[in-house]
PDB file of N, CA and C in Angstrom:
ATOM      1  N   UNK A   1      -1.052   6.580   9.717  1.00  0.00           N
ATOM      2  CA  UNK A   1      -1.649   6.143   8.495  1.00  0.00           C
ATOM      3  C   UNK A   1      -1.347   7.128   7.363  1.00  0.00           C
ATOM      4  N   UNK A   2      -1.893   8.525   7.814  1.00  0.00           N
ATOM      5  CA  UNK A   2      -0.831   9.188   6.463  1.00  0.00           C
ATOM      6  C   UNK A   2       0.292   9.306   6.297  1.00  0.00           C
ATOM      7  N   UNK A   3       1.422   8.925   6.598  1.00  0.00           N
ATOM      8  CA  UNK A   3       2.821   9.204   6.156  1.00  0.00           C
ATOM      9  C   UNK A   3       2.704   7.455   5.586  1.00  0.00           C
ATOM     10  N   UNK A   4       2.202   6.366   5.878  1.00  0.00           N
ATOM     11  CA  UNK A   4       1.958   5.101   5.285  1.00  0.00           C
ATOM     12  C   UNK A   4       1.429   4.899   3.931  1.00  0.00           C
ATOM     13  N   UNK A   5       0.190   6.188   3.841  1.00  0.00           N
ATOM     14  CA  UNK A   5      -0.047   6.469   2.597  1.00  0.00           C
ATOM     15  C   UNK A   5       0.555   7.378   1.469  1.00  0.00           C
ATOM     16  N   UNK A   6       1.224   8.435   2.215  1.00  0.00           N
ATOM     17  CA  UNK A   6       2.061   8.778   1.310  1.00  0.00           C
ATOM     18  C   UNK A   6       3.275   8.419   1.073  1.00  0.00           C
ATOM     19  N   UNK A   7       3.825   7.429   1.533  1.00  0.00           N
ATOM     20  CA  UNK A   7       4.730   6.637   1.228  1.00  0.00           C
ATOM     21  C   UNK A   7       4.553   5.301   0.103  1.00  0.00           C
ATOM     22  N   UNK A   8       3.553   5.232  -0.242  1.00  0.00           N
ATOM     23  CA  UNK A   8       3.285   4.538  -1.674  1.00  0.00           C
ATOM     24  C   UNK A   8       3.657   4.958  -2.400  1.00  0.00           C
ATOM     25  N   UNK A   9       3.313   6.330  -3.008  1.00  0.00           N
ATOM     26  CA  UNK A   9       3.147   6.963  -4.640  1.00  0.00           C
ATOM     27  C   UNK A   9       4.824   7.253  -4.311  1.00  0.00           C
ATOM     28  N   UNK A  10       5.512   7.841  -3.159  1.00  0.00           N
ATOM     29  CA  UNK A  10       6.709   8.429  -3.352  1.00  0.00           C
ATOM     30  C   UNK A  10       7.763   6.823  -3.574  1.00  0.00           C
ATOM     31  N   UNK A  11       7.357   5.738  -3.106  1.00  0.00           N
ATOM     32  CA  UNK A  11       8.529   4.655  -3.101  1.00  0.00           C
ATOM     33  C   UNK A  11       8.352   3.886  -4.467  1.00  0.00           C
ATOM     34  N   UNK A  12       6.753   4.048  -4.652  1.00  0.00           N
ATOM     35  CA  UNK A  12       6.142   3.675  -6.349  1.00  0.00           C
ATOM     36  C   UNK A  12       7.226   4.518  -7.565  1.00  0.00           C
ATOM     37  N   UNK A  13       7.140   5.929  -6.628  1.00  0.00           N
ATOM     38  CA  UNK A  13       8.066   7.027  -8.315  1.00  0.00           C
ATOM     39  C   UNK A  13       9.134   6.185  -8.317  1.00  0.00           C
ATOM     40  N   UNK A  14       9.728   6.367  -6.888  1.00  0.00           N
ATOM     41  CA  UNK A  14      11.420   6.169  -6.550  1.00  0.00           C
ATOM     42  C   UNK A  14      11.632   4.541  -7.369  1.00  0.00           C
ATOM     43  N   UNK A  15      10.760   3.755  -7.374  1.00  0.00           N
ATOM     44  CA  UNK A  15      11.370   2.396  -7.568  1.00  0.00           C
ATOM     45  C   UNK A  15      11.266   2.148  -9.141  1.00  0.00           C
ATOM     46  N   UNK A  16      10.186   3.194  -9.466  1.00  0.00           N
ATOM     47  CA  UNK A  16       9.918   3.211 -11.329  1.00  0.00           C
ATOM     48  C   UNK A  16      11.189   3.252 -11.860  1.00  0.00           C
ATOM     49  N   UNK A  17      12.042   4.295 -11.580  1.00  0.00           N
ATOM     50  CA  UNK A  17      13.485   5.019 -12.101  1.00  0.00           C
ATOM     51  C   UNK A  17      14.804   3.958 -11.736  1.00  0.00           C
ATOM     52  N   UNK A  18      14.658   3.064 -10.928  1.00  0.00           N
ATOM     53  CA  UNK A  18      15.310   2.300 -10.540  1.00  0.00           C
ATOM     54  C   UNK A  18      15.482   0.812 -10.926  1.00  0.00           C
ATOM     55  N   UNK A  19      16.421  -0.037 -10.645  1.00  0.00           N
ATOM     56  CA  UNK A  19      16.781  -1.081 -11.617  1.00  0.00           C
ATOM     57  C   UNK A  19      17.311  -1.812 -10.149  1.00  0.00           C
ATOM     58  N   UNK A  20      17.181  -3.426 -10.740  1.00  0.00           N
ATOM     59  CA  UNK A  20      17.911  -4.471  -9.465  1.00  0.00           C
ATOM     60  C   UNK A  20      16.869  -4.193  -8.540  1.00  0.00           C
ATOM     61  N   UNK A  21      18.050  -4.695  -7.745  1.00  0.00           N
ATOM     62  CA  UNK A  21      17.285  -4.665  -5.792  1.00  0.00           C
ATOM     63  C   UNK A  21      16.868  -3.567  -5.314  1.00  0.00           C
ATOM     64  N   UNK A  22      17.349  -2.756  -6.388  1.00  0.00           N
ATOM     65  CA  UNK A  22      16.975  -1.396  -5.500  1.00  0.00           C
ATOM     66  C   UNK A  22      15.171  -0.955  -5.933  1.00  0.00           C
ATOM     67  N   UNK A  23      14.892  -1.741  -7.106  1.00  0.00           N
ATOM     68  CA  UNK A  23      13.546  -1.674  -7.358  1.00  0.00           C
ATOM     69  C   UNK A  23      12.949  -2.175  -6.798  1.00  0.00           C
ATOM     70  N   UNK A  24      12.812  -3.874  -6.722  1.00  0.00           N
ATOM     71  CA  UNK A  24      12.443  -4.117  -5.813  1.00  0.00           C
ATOM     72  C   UNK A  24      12.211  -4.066  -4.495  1.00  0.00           C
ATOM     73  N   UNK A  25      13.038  -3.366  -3.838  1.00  0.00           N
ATOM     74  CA  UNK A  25      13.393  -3.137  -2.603  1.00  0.00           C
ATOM     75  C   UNK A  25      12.087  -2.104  -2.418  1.00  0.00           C
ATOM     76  N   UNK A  26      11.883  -0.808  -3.636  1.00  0.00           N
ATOM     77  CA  UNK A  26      11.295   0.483  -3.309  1.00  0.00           C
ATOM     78  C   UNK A  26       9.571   0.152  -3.727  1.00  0.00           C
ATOM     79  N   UNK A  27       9.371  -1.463  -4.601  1.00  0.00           N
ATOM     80  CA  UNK A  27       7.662  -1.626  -4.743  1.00  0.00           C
ATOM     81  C   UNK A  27       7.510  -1.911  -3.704  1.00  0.00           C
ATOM     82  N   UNK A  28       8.437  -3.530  -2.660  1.00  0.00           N
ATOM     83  CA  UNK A  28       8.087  -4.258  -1.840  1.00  0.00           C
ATOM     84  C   UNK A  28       7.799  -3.040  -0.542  1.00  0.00           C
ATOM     85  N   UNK A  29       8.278  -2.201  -0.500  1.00  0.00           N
ATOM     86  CA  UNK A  29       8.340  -0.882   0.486  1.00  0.00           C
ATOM     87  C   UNK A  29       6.997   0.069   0.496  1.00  0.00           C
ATOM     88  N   UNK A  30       6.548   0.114  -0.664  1.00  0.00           N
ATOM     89  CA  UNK A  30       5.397   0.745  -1.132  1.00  0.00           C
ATOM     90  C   UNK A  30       4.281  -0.612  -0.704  1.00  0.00           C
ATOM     91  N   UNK A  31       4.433  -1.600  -1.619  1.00  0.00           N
ATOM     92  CA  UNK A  31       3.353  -2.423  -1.181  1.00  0.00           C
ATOM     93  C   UNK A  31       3.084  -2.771   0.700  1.00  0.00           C
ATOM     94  N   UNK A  32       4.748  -2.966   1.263  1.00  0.00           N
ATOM     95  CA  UNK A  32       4.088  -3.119   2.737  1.00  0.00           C
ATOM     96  C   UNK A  32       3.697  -2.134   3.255  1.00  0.00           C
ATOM     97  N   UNK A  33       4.116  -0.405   2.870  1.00  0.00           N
ATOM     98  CA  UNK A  33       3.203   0.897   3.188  1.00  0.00           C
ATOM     99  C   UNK A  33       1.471   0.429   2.923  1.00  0.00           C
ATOM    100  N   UNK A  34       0.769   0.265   1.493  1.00  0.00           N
ATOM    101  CA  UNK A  34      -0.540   0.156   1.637  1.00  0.00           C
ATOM    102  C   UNK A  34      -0.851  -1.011   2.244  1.00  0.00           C
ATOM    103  N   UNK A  35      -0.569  -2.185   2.653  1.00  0.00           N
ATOM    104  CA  UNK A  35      -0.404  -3.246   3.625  1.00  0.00           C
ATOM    105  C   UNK A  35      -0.982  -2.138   5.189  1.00  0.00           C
ATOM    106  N   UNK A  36      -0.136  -1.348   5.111  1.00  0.00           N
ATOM    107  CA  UNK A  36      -0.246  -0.980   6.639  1.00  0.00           C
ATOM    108  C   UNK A  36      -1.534   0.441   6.480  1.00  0.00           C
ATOM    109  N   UNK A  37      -1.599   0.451   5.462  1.00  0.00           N
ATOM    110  CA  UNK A  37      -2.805   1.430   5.280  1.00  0.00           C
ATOM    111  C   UNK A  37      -4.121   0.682   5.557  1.00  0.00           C
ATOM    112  N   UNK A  38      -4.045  -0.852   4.839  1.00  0.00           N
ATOM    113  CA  UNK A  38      -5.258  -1.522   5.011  1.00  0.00           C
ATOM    114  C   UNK A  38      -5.715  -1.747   6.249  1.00  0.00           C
ATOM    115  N   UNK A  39      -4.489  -2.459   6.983  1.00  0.00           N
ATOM    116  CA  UNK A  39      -4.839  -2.305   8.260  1.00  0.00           C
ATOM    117  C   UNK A  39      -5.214  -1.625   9.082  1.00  0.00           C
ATOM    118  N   UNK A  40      -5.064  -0.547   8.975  1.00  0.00           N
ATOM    119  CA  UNK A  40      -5.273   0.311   9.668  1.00  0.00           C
ATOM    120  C   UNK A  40      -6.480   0.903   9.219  1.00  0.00           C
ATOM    121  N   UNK A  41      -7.458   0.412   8.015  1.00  0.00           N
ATOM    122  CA  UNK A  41      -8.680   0.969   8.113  1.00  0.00           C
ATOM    123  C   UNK A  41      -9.692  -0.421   8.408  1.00  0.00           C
ATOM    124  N   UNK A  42      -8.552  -1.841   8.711  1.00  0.00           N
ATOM    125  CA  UNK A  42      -9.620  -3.025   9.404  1.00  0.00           C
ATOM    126  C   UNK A  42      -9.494  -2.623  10.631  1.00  0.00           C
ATOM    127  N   UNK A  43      -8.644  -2.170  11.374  1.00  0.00           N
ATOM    128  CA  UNK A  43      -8.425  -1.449  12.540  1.00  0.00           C
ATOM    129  C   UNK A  43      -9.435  -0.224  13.125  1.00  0.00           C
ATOM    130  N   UNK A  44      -9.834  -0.061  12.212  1.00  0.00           N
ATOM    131  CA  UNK A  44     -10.392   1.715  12.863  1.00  0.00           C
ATOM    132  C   UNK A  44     -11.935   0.815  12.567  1.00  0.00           C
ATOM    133  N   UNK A  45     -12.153   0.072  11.411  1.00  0.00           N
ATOM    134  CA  UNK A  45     -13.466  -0.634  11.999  1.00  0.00           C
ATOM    135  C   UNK A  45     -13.648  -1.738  12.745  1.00  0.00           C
ATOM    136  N   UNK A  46     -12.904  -2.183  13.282  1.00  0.00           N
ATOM    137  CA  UNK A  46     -13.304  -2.945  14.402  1.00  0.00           C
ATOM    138  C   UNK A  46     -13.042  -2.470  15.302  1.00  0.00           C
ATOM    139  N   UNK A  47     -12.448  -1.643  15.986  1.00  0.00           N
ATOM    140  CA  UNK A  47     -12.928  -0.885  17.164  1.00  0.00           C
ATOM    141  C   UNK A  47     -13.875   0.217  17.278  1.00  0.00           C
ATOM    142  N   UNK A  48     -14.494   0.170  15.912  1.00  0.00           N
ATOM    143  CA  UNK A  48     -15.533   1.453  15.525  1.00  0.00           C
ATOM    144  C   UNK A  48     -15.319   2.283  15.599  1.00  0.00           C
ATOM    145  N   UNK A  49     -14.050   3.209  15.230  1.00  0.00           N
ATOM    146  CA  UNK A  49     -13.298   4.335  15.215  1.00  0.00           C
ATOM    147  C   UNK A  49     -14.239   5.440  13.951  1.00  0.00           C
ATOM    148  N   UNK A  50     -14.340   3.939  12.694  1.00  0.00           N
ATOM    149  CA  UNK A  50     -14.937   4.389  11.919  1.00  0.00           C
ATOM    150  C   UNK A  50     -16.545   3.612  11.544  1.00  0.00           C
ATOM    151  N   UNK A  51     -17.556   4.102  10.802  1.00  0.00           N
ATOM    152  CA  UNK A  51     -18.980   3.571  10.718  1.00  0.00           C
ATOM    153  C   UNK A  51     -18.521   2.421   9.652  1.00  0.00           C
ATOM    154  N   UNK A  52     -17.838   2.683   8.824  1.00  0.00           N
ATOM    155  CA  UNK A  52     -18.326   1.810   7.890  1.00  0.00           C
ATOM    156  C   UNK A  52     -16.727   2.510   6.425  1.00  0.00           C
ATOM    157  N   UNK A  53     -16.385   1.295   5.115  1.00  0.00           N
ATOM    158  CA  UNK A  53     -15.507   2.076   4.277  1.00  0.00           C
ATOM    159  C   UNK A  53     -16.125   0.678   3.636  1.00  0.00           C
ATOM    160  N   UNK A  54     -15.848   2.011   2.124  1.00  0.00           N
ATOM    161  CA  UNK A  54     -16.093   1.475   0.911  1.00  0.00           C
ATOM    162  C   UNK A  54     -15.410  -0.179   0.634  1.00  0.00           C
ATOM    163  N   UNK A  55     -16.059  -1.313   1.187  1.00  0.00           N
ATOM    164  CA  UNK A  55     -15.698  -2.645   0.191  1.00  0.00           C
ATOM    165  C   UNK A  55     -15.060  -2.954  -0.825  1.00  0.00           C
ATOM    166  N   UNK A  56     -15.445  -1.636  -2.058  1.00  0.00           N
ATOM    167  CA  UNK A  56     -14.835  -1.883  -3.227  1.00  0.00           C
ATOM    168  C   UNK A  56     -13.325  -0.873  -3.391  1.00  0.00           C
ATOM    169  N   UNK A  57     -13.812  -0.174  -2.425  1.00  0.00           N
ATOM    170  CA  UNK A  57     -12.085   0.694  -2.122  1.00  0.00           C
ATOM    171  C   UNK A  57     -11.066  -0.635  -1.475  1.00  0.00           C
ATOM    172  N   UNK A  58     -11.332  -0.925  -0.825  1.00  0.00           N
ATOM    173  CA  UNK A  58     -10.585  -1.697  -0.203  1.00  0.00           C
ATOM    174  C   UNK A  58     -10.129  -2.612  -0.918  1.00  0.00           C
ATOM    175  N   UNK A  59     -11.105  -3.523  -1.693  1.00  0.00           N
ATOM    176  CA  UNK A  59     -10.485  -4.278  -2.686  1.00  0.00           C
ATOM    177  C   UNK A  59      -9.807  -3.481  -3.790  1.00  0.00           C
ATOM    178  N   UNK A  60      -9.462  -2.792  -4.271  1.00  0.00           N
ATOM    179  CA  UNK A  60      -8.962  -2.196  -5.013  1.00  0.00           C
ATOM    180  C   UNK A  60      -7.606  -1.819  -4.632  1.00  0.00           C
ATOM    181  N   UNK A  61      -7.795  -1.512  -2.990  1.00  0.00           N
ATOM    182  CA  UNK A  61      -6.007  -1.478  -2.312  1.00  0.00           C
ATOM    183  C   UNK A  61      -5.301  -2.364  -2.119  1.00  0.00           C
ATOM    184  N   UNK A  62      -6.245  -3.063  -2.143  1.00  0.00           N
ATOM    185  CA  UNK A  62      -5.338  -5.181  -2.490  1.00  0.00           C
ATOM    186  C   UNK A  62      -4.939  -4.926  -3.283  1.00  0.00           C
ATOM    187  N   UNK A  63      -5.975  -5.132  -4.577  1.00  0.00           N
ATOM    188  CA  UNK A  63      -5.191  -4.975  -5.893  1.00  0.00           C
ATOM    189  C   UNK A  63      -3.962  -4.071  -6.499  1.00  0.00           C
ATOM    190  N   UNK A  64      -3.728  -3.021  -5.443  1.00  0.00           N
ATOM    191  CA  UNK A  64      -2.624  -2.233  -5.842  1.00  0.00           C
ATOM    192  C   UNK A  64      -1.382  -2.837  -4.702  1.00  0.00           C
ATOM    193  N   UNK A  65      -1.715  -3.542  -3.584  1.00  0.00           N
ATOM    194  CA  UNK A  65      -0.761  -4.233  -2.925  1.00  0.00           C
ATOM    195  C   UNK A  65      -0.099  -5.458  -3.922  1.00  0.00           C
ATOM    196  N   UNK A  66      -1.161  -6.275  -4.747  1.00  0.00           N
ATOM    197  CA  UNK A  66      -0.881  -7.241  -5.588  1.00  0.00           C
ATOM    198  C   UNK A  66       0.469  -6.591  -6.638  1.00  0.00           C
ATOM    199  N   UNK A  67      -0.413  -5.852  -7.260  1.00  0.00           N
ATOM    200  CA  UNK A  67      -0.044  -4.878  -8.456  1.00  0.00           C
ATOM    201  C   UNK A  67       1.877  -4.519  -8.174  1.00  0.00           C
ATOM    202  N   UNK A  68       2.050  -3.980  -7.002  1.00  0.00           N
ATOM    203  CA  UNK A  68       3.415  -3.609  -6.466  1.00  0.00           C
ATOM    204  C   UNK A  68       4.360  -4.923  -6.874  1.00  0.00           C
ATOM    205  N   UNK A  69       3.962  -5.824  -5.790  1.00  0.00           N
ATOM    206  CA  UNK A  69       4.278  -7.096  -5.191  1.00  0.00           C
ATOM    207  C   UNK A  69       5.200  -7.900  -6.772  1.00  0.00           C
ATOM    208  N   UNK A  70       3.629  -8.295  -7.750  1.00  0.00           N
ATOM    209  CA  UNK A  70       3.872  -8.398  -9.207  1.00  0.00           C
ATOM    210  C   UNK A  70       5.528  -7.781  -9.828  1.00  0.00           C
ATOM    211  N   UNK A  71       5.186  -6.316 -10.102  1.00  0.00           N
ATOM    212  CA  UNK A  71       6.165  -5.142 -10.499  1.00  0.00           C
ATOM    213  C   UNK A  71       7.708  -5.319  -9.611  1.00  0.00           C
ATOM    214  N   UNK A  72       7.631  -6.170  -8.558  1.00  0.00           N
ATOM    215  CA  UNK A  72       8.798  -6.151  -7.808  1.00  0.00           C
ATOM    216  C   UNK A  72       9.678  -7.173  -8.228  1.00  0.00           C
ATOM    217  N   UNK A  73       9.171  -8.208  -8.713  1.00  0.00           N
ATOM    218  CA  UNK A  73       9.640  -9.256  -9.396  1.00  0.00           C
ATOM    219  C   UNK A  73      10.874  -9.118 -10.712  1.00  0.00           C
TER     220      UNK A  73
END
């Protein structure tokens, strides 16, 4: 999960500077990184790894999965 999360902000820089497919290539890369971040904290609560995570965090990591997704276009 952390190298998933820090693989957002670094494929987010990388794809800012970049043009074509290769941008897209580096949001859609970032967005399926926090994709796999989310999961992995529906994951850790349903096997009760963890008590409980912020609702409104979570929606907010959608919204930056959206946000990518959008920008890749």
């Amino acid at each position: 999960m952390r190298r998933a999360l820090a693989s957002v902000p670094l494929n987010t820089a990388e794809g800012s500077y970049s043009r074509g497919a290769n941008r897209a290539a580096r949001y859609h890369s970032a967005a399926g990184s926090m994709n796999e971040v989310i999961a992995g904290v529906e994951t850790a609560l349903a096997f009760q790894y963890i008590d409980s995570f912020d609702p409104e965090l979570l929606d907010r990591l959608r919204m930056v999965v959206a946000t990518l997704f959008k920008n890749a276009r």
